[in-house]
N, C-alpha and C. Protein backbone atom coordinates (compact mmCIF):
# COMPACT_ATOMS: atom_id res chain seq x y z
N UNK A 1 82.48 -41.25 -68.51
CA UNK A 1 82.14 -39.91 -68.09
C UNK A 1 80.62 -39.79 -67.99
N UNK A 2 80.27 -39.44 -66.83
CA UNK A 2 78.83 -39.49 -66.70
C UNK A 2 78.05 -37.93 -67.02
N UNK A 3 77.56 -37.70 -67.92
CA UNK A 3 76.65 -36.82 -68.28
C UNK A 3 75.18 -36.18 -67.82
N UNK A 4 74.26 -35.37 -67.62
CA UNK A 4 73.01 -35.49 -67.50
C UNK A 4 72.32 -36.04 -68.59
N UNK A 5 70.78 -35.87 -68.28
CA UNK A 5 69.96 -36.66 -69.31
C UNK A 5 70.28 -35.42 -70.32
N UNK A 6 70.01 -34.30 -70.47
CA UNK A 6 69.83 -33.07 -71.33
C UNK A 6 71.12 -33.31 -72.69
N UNK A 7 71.91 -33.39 -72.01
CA UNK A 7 72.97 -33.55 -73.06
C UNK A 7 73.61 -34.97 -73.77
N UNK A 8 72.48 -35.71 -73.18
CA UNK A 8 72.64 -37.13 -74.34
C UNK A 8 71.98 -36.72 -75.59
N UNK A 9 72.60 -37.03 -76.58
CA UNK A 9 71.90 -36.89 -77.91
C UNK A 9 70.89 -37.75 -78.25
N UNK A 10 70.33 -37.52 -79.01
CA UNK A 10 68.90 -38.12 -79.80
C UNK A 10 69.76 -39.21 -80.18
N UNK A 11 69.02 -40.44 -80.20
CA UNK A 11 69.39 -41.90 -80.78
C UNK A 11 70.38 -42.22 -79.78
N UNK A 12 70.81 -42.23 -78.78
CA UNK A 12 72.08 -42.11 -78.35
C UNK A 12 71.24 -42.88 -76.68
N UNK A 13 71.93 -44.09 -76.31
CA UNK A 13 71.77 -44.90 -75.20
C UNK A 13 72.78 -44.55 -73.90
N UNK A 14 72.20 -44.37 -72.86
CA UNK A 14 72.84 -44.26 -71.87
C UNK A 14 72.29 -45.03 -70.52
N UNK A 15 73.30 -45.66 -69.72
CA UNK A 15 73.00 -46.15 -68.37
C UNK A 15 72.83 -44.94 -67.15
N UNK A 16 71.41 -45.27 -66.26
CA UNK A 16 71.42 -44.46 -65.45
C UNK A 16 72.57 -44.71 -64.24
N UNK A 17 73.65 -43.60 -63.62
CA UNK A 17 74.24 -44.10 -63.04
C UNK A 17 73.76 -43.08 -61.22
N UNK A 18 73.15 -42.24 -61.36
CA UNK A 18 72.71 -41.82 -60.01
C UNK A 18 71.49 -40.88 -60.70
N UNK A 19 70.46 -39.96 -59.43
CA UNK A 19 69.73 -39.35 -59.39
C UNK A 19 69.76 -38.32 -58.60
N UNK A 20 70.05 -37.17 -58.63
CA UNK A 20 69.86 -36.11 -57.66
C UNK A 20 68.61 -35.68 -57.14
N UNK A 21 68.23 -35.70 -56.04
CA UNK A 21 66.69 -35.00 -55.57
C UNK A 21 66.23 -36.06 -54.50
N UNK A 22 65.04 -35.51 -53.75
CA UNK A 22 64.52 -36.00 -52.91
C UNK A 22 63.97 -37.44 -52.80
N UNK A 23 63.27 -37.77 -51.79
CA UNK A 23 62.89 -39.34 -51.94
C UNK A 23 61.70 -39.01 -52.85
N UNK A 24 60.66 -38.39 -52.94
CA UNK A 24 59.20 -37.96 -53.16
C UNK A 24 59.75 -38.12 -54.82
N UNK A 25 60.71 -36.83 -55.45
CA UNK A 25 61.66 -37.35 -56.77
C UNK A 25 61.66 -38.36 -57.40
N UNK A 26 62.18 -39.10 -56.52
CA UNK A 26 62.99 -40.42 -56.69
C UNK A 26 61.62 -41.46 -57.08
N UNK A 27 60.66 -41.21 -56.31
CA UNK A 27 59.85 -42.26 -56.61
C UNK A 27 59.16 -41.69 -57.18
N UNK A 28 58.91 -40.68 -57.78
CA UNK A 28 58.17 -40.22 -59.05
C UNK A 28 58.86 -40.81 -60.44
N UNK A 29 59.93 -40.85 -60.56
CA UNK A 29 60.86 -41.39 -61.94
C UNK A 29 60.73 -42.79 -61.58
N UNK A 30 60.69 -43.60 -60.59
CA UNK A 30 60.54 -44.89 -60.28
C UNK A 30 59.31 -45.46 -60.55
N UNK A 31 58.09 -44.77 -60.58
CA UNK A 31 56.78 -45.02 -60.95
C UNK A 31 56.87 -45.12 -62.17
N UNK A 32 58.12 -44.05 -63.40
CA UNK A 32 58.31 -44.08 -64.56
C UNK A 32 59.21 -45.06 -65.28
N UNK A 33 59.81 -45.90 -64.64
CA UNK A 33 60.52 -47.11 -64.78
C UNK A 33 61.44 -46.52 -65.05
N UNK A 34 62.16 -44.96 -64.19
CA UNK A 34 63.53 -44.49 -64.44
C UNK A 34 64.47 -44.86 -63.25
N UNK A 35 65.11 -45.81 -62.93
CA UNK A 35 66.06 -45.91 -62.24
C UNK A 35 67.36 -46.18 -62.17
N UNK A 36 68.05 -45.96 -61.26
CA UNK A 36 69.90 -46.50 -61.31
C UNK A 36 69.97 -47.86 -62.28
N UNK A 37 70.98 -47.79 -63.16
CA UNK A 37 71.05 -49.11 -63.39
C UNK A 37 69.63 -49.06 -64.94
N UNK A 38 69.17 -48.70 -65.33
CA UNK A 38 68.42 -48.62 -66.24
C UNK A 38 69.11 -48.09 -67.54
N UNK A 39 68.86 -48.74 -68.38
CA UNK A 39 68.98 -48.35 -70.02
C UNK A 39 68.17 -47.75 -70.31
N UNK A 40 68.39 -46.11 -70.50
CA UNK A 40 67.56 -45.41 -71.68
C UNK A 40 67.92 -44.84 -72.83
N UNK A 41 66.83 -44.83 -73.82
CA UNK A 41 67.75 -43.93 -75.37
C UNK A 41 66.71 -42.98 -75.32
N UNK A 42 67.33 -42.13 -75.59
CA UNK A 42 67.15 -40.58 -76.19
C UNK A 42 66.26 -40.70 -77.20
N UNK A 43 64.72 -40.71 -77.14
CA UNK A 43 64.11 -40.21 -78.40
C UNK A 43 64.19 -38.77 -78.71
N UNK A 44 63.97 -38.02 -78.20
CA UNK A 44 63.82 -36.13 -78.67
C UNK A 44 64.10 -35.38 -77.51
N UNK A 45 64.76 -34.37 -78.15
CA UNK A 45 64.94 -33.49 -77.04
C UNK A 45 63.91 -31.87 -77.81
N UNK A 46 63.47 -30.93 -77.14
CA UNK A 46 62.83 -30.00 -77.84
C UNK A 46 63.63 -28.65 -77.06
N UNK A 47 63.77 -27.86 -78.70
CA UNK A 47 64.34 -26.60 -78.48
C UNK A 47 64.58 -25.82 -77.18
N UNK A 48 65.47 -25.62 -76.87
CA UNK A 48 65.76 -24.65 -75.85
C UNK A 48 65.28 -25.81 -74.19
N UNK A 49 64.46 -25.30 -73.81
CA UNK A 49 64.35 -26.05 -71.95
C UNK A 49 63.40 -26.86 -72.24
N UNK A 50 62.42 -27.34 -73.49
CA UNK A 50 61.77 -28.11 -73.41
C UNK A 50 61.74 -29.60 -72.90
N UNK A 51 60.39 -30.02 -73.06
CA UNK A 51 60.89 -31.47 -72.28
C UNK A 51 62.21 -33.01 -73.33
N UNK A 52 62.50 -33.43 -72.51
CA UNK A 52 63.33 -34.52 -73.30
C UNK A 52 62.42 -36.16 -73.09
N UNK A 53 62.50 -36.78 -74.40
CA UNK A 53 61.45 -37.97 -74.36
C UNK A 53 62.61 -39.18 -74.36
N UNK A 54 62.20 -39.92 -73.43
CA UNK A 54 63.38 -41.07 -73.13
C UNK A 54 62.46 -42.45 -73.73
N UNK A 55 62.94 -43.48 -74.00
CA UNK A 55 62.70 -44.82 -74.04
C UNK A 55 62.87 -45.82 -73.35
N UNK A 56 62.58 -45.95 -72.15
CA UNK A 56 62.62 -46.90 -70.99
C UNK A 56 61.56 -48.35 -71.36
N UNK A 57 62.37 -49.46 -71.24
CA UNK A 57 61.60 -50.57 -71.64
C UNK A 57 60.53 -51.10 -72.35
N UNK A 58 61.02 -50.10 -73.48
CA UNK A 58 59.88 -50.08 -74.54
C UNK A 58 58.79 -49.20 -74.36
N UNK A 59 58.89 -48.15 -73.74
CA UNK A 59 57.98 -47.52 -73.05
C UNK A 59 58.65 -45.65 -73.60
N UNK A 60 57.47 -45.34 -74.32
CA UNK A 60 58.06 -43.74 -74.16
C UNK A 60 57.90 -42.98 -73.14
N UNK A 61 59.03 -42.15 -72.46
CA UNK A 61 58.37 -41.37 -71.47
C UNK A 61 59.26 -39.94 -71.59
N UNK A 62 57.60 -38.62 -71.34
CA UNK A 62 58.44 -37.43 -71.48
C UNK A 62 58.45 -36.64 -70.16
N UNK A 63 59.90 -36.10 -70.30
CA UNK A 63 61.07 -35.87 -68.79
C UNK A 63 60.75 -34.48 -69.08
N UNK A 64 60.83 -33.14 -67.54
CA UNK A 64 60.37 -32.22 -67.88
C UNK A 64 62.16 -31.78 -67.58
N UNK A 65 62.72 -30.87 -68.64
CA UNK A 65 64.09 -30.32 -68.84
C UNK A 65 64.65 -30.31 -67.17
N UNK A 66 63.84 -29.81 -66.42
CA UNK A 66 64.40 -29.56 -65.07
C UNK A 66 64.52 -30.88 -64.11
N UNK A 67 63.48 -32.52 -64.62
CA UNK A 67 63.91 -33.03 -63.95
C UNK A 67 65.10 -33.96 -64.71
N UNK A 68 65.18 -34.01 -66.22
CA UNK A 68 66.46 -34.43 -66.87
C UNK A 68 67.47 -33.81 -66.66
N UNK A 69 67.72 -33.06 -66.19
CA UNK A 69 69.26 -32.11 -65.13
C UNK A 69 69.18 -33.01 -64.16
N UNK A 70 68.49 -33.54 -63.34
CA UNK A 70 69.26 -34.09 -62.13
C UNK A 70 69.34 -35.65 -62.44
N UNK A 71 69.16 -36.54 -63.55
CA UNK A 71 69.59 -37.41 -63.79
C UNK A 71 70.88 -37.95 -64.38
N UNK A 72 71.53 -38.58 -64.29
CA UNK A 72 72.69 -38.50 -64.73
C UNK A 72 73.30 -40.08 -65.02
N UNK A 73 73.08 -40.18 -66.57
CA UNK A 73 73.75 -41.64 -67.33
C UNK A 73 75.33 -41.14 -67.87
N UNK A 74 75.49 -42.48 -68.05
CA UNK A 74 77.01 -43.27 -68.77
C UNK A 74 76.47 -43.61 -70.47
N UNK A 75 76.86 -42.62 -70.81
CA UNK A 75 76.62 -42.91 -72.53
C UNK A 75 77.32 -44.72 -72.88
N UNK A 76 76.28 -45.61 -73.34
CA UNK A 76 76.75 -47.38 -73.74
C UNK A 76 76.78 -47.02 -75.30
């Protein structure tokens, strides 16, 4: 069942399985080493719409709530 980023839990690994949004989007998260097919874990999510901090290849990176809605992993 594929989920957005927002509602993966903290500690909790998921495969990216698509991206919603434009090309301009797309290669903004791609500059961030977020793509299809990528393993990320959930470091923090912050209260209410704040941003969510992912772990991409050893790499922290923080997602702004609105663009972790249009990503969407497979909890591994």
């Amino acid at each position: 069942m594929e989920i957005d980023l927002t509602k993966l839990p903290p500690g909790h690994r998921g495969v990216i399985v698509r991206v919603e949004g434009g090309v301009g989007f797309i290669k903004k998260l791609e500059y961030m080493g977020i793509r299809q097919g990528k393993i990320v874990r959930k470091i923090s999510s912050h209260f209410l719409r704040g941003p969510q901090t992912v772990r991409v290849d050893n790499f922290d990176v923080a997602i702004g709530f609105g663009m972790a809605r249009k990503i969407f992993v497979k909890e591994v």
